[in-house]
PDB file of N, CA and C in Angstrom:
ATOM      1  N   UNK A   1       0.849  -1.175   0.000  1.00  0.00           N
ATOM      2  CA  UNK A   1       0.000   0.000   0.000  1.00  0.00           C
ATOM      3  C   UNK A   1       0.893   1.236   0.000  1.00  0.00           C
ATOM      4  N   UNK A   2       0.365   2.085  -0.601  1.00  0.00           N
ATOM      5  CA  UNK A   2       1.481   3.205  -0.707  1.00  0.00           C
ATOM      6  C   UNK A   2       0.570   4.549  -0.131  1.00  0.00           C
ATOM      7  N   UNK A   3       1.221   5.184   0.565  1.00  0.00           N
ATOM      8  CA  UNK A   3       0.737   6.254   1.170  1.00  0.00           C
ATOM      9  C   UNK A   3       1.643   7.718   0.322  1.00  0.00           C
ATOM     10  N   UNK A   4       0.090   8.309   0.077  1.00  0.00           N
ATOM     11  CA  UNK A   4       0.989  10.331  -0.155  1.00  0.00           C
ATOM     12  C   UNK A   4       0.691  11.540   0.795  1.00  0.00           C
ATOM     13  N   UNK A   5       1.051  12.626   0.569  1.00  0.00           N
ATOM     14  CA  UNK A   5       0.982  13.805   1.714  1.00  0.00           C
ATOM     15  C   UNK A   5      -0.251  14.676   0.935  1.00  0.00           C
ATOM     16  N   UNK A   6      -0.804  15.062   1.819  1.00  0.00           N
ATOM     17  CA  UNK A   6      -1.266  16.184   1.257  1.00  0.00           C
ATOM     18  C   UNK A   6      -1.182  17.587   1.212  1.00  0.00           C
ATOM     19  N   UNK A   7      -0.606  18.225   0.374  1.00  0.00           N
ATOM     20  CA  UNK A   7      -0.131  19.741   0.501  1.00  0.00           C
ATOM     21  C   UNK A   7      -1.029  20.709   1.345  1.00  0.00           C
ATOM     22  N   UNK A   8      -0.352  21.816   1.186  1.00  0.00           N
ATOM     23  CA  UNK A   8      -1.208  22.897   1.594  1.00  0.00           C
ATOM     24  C   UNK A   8      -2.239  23.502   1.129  1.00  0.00           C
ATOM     25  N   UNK A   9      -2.306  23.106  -0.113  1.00  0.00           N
ATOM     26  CA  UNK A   9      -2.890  23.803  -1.290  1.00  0.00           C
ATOM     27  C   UNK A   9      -3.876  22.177  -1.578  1.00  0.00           C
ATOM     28  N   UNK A  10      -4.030  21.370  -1.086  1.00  0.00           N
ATOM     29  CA  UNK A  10      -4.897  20.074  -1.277  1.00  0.00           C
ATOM     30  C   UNK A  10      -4.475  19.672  -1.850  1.00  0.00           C
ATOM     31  N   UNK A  11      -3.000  19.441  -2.770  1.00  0.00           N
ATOM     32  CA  UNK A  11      -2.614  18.758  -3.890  1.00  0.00           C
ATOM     33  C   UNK A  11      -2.423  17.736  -3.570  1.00  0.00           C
ATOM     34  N   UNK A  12      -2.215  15.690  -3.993  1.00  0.00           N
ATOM     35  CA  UNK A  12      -1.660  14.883  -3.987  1.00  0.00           C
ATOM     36  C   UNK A  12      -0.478  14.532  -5.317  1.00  0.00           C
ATOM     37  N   UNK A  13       0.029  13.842  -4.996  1.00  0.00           N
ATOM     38  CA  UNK A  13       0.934  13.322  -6.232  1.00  0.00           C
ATOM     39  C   UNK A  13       0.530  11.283  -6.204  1.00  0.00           C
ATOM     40  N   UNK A  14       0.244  11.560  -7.451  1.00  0.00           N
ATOM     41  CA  UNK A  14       0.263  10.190  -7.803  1.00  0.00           C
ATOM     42  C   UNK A  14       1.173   9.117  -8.308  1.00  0.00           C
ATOM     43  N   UNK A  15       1.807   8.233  -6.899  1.00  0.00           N
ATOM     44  CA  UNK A  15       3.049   7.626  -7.456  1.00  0.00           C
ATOM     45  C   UNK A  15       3.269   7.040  -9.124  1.00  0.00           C
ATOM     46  N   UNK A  16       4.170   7.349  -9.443  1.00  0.00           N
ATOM     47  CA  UNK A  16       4.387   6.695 -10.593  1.00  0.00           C
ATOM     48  C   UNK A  16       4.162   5.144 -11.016  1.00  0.00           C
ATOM     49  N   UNK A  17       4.715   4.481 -10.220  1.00  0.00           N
ATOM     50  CA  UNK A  17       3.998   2.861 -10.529  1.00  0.00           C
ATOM     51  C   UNK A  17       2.385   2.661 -10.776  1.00  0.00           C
ATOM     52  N   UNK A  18       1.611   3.953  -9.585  1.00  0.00           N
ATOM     53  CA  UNK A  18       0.314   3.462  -9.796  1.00  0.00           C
ATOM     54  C   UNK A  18      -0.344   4.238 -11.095  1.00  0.00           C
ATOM     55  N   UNK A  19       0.038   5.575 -11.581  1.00  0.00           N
ATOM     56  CA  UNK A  19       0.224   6.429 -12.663  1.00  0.00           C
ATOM     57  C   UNK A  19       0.470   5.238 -14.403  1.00  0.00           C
ATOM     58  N   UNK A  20       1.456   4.747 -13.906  1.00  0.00           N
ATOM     59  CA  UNK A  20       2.301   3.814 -15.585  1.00  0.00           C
ATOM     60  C   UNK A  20       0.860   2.453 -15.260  1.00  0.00           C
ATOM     61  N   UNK A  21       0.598   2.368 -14.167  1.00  0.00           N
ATOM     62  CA  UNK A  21      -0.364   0.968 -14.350  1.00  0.00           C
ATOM     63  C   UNK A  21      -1.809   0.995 -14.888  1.00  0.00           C
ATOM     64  N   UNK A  22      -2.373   2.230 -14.851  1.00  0.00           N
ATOM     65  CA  UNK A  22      -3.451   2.660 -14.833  1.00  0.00           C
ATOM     66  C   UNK A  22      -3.233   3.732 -16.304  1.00  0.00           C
ATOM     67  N   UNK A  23      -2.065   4.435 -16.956  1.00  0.00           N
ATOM     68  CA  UNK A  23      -2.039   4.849 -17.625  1.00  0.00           C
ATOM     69  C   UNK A  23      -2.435   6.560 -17.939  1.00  0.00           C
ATOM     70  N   UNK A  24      -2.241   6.571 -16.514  1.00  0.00           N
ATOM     71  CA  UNK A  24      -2.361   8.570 -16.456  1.00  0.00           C
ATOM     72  C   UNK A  24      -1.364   9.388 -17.571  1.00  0.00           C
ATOM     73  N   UNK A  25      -2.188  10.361 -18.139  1.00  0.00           N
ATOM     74  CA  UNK A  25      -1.210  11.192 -18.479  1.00  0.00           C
ATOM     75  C   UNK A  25      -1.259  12.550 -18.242  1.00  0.00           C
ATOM     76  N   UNK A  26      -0.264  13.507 -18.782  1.00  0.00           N
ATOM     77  CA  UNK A  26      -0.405  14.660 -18.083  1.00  0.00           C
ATOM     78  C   UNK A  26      -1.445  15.765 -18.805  1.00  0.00           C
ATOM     79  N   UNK A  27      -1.749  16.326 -17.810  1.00  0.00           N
ATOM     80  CA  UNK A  27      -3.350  17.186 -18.045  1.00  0.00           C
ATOM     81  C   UNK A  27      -4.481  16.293 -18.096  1.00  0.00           C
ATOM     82  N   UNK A  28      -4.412  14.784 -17.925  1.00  0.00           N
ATOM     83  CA  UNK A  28      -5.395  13.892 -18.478  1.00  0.00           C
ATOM     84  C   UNK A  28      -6.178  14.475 -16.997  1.00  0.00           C
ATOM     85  N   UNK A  29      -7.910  14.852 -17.004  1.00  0.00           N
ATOM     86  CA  UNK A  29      -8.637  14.753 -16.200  1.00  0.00           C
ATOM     87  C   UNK A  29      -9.098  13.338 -15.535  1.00  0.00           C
ATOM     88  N   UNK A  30      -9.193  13.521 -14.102  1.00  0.00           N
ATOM     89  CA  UNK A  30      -9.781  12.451 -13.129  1.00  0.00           C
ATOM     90  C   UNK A  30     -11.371  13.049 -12.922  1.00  0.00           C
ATOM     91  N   UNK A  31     -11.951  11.641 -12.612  1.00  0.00           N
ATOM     92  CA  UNK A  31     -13.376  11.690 -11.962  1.00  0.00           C
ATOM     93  C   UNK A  31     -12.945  12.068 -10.912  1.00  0.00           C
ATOM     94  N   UNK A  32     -13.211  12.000  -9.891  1.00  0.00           N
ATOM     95  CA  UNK A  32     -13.460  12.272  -8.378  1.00  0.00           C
ATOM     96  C   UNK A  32     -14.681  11.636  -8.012  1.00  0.00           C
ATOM     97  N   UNK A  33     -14.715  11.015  -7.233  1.00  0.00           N
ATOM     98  CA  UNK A  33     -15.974  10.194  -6.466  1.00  0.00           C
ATOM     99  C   UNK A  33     -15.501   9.911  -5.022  1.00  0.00           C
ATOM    100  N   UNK A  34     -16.960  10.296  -4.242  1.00  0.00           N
ATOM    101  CA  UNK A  34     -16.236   9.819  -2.604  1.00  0.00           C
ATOM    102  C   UNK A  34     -17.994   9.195  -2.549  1.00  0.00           C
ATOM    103  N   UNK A  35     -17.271   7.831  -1.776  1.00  0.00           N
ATOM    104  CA  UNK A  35     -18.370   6.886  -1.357  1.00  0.00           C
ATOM    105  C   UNK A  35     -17.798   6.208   0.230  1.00  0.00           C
ATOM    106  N   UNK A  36     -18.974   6.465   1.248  1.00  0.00           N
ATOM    107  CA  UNK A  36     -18.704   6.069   2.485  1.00  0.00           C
ATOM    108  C   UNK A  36     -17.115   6.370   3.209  1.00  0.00           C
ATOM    109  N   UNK A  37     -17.003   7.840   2.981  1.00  0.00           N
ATOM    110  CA  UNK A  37     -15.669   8.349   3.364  1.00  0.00           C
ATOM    111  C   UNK A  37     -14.355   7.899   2.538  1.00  0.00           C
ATOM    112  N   UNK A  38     -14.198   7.590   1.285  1.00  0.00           N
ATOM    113  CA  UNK A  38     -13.477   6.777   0.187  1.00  0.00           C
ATOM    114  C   UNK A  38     -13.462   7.822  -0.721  1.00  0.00           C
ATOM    115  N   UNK A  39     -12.115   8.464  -1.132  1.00  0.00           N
ATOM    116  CA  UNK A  39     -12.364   8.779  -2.206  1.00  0.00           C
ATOM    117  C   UNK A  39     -11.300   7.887  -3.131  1.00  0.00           C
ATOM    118  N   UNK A  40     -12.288   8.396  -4.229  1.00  0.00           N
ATOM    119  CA  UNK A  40     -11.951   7.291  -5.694  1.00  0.00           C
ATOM    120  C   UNK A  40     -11.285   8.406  -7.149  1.00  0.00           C
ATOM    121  N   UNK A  41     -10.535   8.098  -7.527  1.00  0.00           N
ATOM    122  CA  UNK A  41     -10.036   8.837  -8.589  1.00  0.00           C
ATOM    123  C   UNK A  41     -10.124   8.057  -9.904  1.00  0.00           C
ATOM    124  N   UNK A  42     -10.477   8.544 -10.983  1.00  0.00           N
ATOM    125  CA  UNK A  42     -11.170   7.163 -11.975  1.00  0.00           C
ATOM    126  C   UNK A  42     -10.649   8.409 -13.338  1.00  0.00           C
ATOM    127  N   UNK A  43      -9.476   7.689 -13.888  1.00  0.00           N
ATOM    128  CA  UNK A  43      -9.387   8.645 -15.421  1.00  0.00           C
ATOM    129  C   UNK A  43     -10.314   8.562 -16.310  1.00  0.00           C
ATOM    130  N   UNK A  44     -10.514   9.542 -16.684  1.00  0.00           N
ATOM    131  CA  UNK A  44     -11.657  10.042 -17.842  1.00  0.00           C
ATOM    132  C   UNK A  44     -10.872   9.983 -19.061  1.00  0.00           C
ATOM    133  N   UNK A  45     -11.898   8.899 -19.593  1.00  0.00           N
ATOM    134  CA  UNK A  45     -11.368   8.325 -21.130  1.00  0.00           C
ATOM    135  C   UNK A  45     -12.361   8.825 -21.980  1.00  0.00           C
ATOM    136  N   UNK A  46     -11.735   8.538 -23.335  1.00  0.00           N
ATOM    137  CA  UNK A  46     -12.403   9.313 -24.638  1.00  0.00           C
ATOM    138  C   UNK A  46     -13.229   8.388 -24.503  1.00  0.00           C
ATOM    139  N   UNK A  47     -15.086   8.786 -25.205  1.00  0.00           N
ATOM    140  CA  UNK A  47     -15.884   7.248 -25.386  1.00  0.00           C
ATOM    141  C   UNK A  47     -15.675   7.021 -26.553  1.00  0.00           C
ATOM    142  N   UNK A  48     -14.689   7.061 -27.410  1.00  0.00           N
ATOM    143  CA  UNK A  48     -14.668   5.843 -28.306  1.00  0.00           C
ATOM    144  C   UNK A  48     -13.837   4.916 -27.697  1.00  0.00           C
ATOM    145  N   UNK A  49     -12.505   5.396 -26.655  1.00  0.00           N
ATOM    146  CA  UNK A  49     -11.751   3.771 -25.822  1.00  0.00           C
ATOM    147  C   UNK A  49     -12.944   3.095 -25.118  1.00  0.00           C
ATOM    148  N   UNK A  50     -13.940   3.634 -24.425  1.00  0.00           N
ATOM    149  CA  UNK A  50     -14.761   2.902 -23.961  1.00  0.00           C
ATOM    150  C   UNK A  50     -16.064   1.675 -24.602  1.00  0.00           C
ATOM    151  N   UNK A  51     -15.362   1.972 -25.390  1.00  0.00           N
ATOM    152  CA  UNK A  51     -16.564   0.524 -26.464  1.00  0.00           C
ATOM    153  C   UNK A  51     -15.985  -0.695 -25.849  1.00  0.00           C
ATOM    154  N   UNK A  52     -17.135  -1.730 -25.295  1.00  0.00           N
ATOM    155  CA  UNK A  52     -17.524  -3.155 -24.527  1.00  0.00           C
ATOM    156  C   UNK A  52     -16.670  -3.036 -23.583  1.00  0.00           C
ATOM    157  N   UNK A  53     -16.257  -1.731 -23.095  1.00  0.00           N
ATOM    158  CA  UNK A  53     -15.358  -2.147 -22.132  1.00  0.00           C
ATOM    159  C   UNK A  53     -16.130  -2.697 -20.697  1.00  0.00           C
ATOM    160  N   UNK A  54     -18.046  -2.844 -20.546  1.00  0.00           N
ATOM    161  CA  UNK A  54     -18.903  -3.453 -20.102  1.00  0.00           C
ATOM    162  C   UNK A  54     -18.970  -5.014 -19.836  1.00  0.00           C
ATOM    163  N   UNK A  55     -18.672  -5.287 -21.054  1.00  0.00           N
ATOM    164  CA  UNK A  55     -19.060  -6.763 -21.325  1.00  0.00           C
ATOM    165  C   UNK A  55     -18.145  -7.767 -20.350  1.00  0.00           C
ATOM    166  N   UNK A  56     -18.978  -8.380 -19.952  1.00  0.00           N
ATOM    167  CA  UNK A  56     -19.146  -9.363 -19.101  1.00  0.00           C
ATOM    168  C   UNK A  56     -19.078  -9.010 -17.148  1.00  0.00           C
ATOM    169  N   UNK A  57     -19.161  -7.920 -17.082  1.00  0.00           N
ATOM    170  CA  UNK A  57     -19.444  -6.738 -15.965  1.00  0.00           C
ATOM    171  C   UNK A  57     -20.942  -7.401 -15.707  1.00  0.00           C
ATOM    172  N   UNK A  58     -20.953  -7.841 -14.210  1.00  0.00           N
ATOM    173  CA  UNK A  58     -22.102  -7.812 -13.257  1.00  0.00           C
ATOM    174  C   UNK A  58     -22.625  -6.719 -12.468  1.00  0.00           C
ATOM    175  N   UNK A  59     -24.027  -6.501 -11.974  1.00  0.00           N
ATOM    176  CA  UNK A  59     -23.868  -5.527 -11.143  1.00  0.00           C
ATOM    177  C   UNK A  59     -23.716  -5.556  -9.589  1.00  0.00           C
ATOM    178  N   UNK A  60     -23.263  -6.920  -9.321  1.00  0.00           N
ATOM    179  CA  UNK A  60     -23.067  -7.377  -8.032  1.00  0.00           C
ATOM    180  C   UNK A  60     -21.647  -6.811  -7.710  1.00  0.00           C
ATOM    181  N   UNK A  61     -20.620  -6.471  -8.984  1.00  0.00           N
ATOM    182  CA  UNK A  61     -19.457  -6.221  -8.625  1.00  0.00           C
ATOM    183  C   UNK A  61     -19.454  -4.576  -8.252  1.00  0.00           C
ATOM    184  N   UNK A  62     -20.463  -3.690  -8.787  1.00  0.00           N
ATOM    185  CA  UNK A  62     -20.285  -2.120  -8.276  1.00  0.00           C
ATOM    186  C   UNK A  62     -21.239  -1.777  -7.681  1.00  0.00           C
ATOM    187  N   UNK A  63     -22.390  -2.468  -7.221  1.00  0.00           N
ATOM    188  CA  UNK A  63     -23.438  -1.796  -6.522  1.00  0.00           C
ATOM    189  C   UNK A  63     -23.602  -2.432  -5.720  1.00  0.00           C
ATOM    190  N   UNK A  64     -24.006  -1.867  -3.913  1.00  0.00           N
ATOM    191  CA  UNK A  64     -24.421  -2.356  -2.641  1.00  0.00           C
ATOM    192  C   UNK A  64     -25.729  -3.159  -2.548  1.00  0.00           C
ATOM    193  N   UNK A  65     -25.176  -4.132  -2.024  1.00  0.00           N
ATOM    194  CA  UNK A  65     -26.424  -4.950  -1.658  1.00  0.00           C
ATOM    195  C   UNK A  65     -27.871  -4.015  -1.369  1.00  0.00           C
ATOM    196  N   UNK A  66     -27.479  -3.038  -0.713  1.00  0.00           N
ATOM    197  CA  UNK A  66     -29.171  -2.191   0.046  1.00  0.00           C
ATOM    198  C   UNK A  66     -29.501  -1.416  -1.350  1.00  0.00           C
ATOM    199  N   UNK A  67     -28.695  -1.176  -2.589  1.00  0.00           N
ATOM    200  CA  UNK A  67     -29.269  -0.311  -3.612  1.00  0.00           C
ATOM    201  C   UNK A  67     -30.310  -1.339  -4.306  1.00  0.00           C
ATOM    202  N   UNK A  68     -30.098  -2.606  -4.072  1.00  0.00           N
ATOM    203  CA  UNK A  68     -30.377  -3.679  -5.255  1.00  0.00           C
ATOM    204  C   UNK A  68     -32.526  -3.382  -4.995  1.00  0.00           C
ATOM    205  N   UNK A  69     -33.087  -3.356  -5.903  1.00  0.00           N
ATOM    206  CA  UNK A  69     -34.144  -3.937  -5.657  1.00  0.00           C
ATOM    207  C   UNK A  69     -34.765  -5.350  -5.334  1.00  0.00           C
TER     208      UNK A  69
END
């Protein structure tokens, strides 16, 4: 697990291993999402990379049991 600081100014830095694995680049915009005190950083891709990137995705794997009907 890798831990960062947080500036004065709210900035983080995103280690490089987890940056090259995930494929950040620079100026590339992040989502931001905070769920149950979690925040989540999720790169924002063009939607043409996003074609089937769905397929074979359940919804047991991203949604809480209490959302389910």
């Amino acid at each position: 697990m890798r831990t960062v600081t947080v500036s004065s100014k709210f900035q983080v830095v995103i280690p490089e291993e987890i940056r090259r694995k995930v494929g950040v680049k620079v100026n590339q915009k992040l989502v931001v999402i905070e769920k149950d005190g979690i925040i989540h950083l999720i790169p924002q891709r063009p939607i043409k990379e996003l074609r089937g990137f769905v397929k074979g995705l359940t919804a047991g794997e991203i949604r809480d049991e209490e959302d389910r009907m």
